[in-house]
PDB file of N, CA and C in Angstrom:
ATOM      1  N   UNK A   1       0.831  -1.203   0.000  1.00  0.00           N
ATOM      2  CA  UNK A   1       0.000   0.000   0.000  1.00  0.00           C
ATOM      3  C   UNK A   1       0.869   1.257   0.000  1.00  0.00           C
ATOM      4  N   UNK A   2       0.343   2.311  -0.654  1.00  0.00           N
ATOM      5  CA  UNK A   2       1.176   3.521  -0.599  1.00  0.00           C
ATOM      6  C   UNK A   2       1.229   4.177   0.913  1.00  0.00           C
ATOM      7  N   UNK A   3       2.244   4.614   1.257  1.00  0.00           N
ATOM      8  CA  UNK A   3       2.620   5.594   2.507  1.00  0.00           C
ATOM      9  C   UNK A   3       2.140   6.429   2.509  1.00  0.00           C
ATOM     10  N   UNK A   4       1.732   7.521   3.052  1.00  0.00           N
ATOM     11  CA  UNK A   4       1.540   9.111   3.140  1.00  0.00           C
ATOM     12  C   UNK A   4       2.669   9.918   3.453  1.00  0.00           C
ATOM     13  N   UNK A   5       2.510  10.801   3.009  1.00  0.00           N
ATOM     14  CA  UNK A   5       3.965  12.202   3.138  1.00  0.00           C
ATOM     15  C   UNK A   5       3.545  12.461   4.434  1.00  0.00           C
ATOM     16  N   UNK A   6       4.093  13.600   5.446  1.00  0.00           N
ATOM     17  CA  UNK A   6       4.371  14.153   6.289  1.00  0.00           C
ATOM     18  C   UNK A   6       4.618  15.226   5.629  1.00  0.00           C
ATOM     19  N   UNK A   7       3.716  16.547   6.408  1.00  0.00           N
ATOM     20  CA  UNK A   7       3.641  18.140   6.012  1.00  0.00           C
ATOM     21  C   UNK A   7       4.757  18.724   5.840  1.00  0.00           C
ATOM     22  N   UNK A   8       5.522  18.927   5.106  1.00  0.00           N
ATOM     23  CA  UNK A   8       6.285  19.579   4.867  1.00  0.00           C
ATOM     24  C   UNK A   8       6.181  20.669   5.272  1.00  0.00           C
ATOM     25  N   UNK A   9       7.291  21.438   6.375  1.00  0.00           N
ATOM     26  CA  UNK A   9       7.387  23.020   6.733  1.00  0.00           C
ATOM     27  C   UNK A   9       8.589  23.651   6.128  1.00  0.00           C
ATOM     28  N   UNK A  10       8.183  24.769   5.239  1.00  0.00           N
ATOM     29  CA  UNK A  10       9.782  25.321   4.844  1.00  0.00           C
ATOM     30  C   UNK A  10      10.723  24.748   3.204  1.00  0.00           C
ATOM     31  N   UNK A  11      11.474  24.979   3.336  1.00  0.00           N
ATOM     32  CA  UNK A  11      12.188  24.117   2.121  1.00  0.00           C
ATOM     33  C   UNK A  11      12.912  23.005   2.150  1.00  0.00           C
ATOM     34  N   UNK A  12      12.767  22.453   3.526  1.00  0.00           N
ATOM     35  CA  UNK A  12      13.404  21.041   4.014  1.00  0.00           C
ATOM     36  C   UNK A  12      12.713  19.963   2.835  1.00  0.00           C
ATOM     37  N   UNK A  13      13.730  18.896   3.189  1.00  0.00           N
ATOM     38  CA  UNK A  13      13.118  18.025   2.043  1.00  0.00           C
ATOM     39  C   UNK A  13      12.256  16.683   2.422  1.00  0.00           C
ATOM     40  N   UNK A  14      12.429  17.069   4.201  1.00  0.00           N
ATOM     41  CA  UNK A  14      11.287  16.098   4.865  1.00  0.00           C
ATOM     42  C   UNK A  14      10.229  16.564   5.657  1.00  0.00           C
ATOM     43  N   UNK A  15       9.174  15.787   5.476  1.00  0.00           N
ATOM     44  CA  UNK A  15       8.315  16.264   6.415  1.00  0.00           C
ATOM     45  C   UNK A  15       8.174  15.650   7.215  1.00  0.00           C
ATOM     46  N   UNK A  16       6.761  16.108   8.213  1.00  0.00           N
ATOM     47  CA  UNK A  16       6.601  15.943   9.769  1.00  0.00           C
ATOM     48  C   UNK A  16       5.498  14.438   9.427  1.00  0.00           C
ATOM     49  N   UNK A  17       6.352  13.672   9.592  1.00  0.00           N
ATOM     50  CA  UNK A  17       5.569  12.207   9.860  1.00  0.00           C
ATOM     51  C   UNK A  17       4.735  11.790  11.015  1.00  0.00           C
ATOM     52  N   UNK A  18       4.893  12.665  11.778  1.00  0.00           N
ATOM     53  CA  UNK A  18       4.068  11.969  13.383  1.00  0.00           C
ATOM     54  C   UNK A  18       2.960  11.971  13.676  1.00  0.00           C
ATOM     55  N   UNK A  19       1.813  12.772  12.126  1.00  0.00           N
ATOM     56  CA  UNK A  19       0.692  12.609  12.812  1.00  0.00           C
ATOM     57  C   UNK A  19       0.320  11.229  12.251  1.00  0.00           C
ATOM     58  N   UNK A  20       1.274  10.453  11.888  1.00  0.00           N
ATOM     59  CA  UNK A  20       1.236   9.135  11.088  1.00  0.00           C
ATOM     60  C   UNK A  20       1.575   7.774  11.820  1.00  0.00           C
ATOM     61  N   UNK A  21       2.156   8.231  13.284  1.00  0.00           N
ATOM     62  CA  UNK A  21       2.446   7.226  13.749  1.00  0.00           C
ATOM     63  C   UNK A  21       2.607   7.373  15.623  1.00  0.00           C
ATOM     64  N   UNK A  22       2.206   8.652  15.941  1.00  0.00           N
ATOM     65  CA  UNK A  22       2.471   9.054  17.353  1.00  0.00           C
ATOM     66  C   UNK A  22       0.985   9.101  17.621  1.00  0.00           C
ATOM     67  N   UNK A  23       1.184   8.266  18.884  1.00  0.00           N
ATOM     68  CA  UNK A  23      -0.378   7.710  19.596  1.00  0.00           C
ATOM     69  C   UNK A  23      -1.386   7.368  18.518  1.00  0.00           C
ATOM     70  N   UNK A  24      -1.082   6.404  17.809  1.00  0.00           N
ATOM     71  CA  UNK A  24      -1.842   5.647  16.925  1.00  0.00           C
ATOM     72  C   UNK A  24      -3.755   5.619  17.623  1.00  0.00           C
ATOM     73  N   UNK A  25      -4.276   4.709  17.080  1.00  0.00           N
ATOM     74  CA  UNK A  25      -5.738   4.861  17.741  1.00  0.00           C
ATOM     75  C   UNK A  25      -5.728   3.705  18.690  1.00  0.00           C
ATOM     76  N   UNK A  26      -4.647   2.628  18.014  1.00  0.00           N
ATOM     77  CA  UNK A  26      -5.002   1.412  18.815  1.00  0.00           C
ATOM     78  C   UNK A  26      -3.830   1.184  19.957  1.00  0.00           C
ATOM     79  N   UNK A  27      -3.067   2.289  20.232  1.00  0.00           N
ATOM     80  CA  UNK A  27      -1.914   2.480  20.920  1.00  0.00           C
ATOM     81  C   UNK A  27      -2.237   1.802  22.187  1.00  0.00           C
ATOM     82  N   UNK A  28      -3.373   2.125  23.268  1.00  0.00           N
ATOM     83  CA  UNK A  28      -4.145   1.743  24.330  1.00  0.00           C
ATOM     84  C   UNK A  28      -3.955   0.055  24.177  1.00  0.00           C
ATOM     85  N   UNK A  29      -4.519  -0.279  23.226  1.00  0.00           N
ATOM     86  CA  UNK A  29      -4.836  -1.576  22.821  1.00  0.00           C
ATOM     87  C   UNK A  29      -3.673  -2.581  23.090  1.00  0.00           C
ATOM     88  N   UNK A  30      -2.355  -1.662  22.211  1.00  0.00           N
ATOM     89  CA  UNK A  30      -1.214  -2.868  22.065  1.00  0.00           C
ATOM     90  C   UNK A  30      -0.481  -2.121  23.700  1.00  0.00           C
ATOM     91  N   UNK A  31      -0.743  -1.965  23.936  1.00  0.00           N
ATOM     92  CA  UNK A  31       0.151  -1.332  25.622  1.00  0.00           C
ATOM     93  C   UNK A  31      -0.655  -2.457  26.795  1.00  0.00           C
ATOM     94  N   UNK A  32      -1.520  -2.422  26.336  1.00  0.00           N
ATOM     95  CA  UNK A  32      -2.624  -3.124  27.689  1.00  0.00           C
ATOM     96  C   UNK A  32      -2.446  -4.744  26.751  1.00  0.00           C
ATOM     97  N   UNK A  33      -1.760  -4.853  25.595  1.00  0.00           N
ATOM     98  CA  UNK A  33      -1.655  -6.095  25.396  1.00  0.00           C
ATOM     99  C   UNK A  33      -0.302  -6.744  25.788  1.00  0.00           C
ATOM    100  N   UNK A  34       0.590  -5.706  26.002  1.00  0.00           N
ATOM    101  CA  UNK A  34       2.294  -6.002  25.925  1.00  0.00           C
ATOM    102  C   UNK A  34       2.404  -6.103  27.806  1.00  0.00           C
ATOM    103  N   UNK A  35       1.119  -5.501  28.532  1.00  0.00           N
ATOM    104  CA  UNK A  35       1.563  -5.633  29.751  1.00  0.00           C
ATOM    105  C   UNK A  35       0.833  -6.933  29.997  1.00  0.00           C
ATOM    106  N   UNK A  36      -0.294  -7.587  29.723  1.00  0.00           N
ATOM    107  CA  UNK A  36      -0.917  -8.778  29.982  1.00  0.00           C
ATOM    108  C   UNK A  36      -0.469 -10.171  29.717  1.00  0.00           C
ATOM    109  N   UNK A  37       0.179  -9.990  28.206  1.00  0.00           N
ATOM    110  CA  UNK A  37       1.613 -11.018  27.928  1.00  0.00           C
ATOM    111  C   UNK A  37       2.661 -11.353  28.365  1.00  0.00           C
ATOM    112  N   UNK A  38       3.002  -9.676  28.711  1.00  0.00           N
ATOM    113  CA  UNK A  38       5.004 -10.215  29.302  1.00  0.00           C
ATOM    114  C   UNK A  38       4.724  -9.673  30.458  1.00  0.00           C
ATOM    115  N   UNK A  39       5.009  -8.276  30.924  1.00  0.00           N
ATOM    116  CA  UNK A  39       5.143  -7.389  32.105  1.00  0.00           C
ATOM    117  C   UNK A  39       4.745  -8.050  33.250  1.00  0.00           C
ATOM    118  N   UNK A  40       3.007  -8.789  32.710  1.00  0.00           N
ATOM    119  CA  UNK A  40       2.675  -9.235  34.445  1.00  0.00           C
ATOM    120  C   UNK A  40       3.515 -10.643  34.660  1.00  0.00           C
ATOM    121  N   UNK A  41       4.342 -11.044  33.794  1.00  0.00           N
ATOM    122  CA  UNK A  41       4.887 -12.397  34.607  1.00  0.00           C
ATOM    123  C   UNK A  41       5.841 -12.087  35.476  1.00  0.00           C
ATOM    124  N   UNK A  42       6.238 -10.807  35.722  1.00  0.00           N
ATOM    125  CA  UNK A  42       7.423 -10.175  37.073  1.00  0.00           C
ATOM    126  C   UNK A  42       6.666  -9.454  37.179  1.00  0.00           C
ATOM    127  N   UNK A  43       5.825  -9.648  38.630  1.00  0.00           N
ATOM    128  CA  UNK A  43       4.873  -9.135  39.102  1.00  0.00           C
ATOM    129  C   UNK A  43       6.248  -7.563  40.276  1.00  0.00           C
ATOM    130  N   UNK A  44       6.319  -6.678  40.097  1.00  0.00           N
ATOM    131  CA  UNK A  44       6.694  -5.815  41.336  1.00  0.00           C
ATOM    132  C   UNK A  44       7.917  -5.843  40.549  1.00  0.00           C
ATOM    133  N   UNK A  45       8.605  -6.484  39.078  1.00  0.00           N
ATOM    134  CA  UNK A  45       9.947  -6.589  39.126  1.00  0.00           C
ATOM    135  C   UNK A  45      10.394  -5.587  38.258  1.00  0.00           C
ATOM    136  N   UNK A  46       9.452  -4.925  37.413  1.00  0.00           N
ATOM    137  CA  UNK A  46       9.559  -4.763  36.236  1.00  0.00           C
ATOM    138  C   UNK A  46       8.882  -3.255  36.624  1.00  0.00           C
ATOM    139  N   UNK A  47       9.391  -2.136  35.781  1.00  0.00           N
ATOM    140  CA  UNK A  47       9.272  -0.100  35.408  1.00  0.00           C
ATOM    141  C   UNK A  47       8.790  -0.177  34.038  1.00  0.00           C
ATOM    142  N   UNK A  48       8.377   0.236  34.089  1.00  0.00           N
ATOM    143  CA  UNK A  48       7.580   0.274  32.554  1.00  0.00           C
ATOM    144  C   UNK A  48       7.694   2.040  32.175  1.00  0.00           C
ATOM    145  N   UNK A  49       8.399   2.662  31.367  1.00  0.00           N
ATOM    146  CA  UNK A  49       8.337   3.986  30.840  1.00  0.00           C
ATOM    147  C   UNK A  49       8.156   4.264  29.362  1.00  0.00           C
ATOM    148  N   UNK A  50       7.199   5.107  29.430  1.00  0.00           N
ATOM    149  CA  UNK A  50       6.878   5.517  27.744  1.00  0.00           C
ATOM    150  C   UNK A  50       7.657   7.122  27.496  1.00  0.00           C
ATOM    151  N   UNK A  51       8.677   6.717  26.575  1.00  0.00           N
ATOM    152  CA  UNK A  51       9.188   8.323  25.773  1.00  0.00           C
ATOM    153  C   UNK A  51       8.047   8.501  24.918  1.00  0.00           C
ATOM    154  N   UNK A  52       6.945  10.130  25.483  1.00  0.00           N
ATOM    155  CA  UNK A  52       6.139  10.478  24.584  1.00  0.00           C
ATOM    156  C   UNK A  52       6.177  11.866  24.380  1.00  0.00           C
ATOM    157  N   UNK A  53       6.912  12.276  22.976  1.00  0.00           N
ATOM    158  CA  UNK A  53       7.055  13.383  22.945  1.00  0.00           C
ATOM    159  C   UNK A  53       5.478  13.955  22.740  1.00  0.00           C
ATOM    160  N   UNK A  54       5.682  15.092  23.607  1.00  0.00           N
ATOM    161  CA  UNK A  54       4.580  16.258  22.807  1.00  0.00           C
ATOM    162  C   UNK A  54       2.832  15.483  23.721  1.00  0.00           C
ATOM    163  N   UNK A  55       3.165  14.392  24.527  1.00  0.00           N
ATOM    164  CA  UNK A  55       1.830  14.150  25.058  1.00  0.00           C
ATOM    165  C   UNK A  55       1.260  15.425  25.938  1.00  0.00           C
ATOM    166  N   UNK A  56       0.023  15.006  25.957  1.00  0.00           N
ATOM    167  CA  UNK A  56      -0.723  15.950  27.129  1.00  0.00           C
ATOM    168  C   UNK A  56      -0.524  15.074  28.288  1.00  0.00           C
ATOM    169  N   UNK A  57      -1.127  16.433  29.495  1.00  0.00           N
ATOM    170  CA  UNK A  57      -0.938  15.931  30.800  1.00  0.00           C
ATOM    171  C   UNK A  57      -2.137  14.872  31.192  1.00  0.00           C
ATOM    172  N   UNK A  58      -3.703  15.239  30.384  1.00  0.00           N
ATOM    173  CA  UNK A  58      -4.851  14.165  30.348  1.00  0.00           C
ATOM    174  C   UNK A  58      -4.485  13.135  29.801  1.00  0.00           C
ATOM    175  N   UNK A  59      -3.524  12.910  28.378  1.00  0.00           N
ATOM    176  CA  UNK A  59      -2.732  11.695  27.818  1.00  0.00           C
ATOM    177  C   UNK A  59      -1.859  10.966  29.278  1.00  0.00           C
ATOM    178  N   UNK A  60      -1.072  11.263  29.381  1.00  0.00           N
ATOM    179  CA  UNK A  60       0.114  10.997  30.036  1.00  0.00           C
ATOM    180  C   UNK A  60      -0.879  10.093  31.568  1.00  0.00           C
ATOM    181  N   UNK A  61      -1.619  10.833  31.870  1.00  0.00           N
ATOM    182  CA  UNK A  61      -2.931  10.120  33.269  1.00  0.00           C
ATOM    183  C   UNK A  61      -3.373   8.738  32.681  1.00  0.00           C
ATOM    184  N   UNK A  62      -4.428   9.017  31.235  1.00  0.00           N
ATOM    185  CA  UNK A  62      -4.046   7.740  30.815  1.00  0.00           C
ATOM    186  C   UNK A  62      -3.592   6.615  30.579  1.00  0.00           C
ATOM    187  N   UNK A  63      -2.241   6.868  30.239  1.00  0.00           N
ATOM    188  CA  UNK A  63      -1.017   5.904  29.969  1.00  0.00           C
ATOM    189  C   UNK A  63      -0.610   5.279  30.925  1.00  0.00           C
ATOM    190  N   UNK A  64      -0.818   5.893  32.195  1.00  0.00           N
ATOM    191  CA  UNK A  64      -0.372   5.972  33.753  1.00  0.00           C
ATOM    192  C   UNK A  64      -1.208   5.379  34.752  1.00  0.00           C
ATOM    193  N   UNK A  65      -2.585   5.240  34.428  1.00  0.00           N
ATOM    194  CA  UNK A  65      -3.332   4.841  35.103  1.00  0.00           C
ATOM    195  C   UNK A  65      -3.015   3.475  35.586  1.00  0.00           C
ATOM    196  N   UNK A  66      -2.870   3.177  36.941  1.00  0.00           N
ATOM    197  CA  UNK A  66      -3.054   2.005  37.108  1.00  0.00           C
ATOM    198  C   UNK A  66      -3.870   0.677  36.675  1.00  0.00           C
ATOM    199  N   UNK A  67      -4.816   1.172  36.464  1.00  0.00           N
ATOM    200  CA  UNK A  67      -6.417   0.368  36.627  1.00  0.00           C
ATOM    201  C   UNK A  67      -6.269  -0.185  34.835  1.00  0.00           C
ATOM    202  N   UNK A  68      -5.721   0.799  34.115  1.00  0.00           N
ATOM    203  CA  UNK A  68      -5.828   0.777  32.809  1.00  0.00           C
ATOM    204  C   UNK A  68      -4.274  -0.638  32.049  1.00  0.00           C
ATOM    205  N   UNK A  69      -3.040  -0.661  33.504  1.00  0.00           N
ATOM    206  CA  UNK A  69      -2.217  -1.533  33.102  1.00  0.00           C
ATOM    207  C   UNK A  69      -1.581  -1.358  31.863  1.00  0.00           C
ATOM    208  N   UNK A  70      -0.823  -0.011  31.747  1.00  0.00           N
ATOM    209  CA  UNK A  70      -0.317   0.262  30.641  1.00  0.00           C
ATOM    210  C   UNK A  70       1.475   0.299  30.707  1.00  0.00           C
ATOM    211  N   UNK A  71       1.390   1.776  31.538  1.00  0.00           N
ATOM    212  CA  UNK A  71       2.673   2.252  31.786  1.00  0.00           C
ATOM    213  C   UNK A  71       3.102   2.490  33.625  1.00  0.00           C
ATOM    214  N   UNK A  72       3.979   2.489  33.707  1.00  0.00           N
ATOM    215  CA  UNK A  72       4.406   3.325  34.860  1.00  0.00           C
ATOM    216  C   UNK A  72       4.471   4.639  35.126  1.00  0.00           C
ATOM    217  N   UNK A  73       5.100   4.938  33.835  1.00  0.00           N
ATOM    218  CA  UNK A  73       5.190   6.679  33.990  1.00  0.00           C
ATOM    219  C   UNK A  73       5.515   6.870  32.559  1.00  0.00           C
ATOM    220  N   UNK A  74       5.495   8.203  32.305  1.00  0.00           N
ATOM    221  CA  UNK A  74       6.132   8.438  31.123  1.00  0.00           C
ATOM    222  C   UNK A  74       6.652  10.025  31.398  1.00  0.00           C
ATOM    223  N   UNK A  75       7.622  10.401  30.343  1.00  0.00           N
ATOM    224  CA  UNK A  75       8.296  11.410  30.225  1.00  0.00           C
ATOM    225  C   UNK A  75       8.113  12.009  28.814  1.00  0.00           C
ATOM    226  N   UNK A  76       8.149  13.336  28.552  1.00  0.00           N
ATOM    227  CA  UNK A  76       7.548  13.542  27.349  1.00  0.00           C
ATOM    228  C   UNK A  76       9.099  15.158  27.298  1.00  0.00           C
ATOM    229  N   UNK A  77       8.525  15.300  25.986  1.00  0.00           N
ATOM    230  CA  UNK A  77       9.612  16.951  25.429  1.00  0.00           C
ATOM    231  C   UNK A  77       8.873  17.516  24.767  1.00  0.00           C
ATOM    232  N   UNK A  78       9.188  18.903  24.851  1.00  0.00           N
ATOM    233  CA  UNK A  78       8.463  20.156  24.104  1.00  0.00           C
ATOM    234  C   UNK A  78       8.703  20.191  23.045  1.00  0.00           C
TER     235      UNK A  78
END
């Protein structure tokens, strides 16, 4: 299948790919699947951190939620 471009800003010769692949829709999905497979077999042993650039602070609660079994924490950049 064909790819999509990323917006080009300026006269650079690449563009901004991330609304193509940062926090996908099913992101939730494969996080709460990667902790139910592997993570919970070291129950207390195991940190779980997501590098998310550019998340929100309502994102980041999300990701974080206990109840939801995703992440531990995450850290994000401006």
């Amino acid at each position: 299948p064909e790819l999509p471009d990323g917006v080009r800003h300026g006269d650079g010769p690449y563009g901004d790919g991330s609304p193509h692949y940062v926090c996908g829709p099913r992101i939730h999905d494969y996080l709460q699947e990667l902790h139910r497979e592997v993570i919970a077999r070291y129950p207390g042993r195991l940190l779980t951190v997501g590098e998310m650039p550019g998340v929100t602070v309502e994102q980041a609660r999300l990701f974080t939620d206990p109840r939801r079994a995703e992440l531990d924490m995450v850290f994000q950049f401006e």
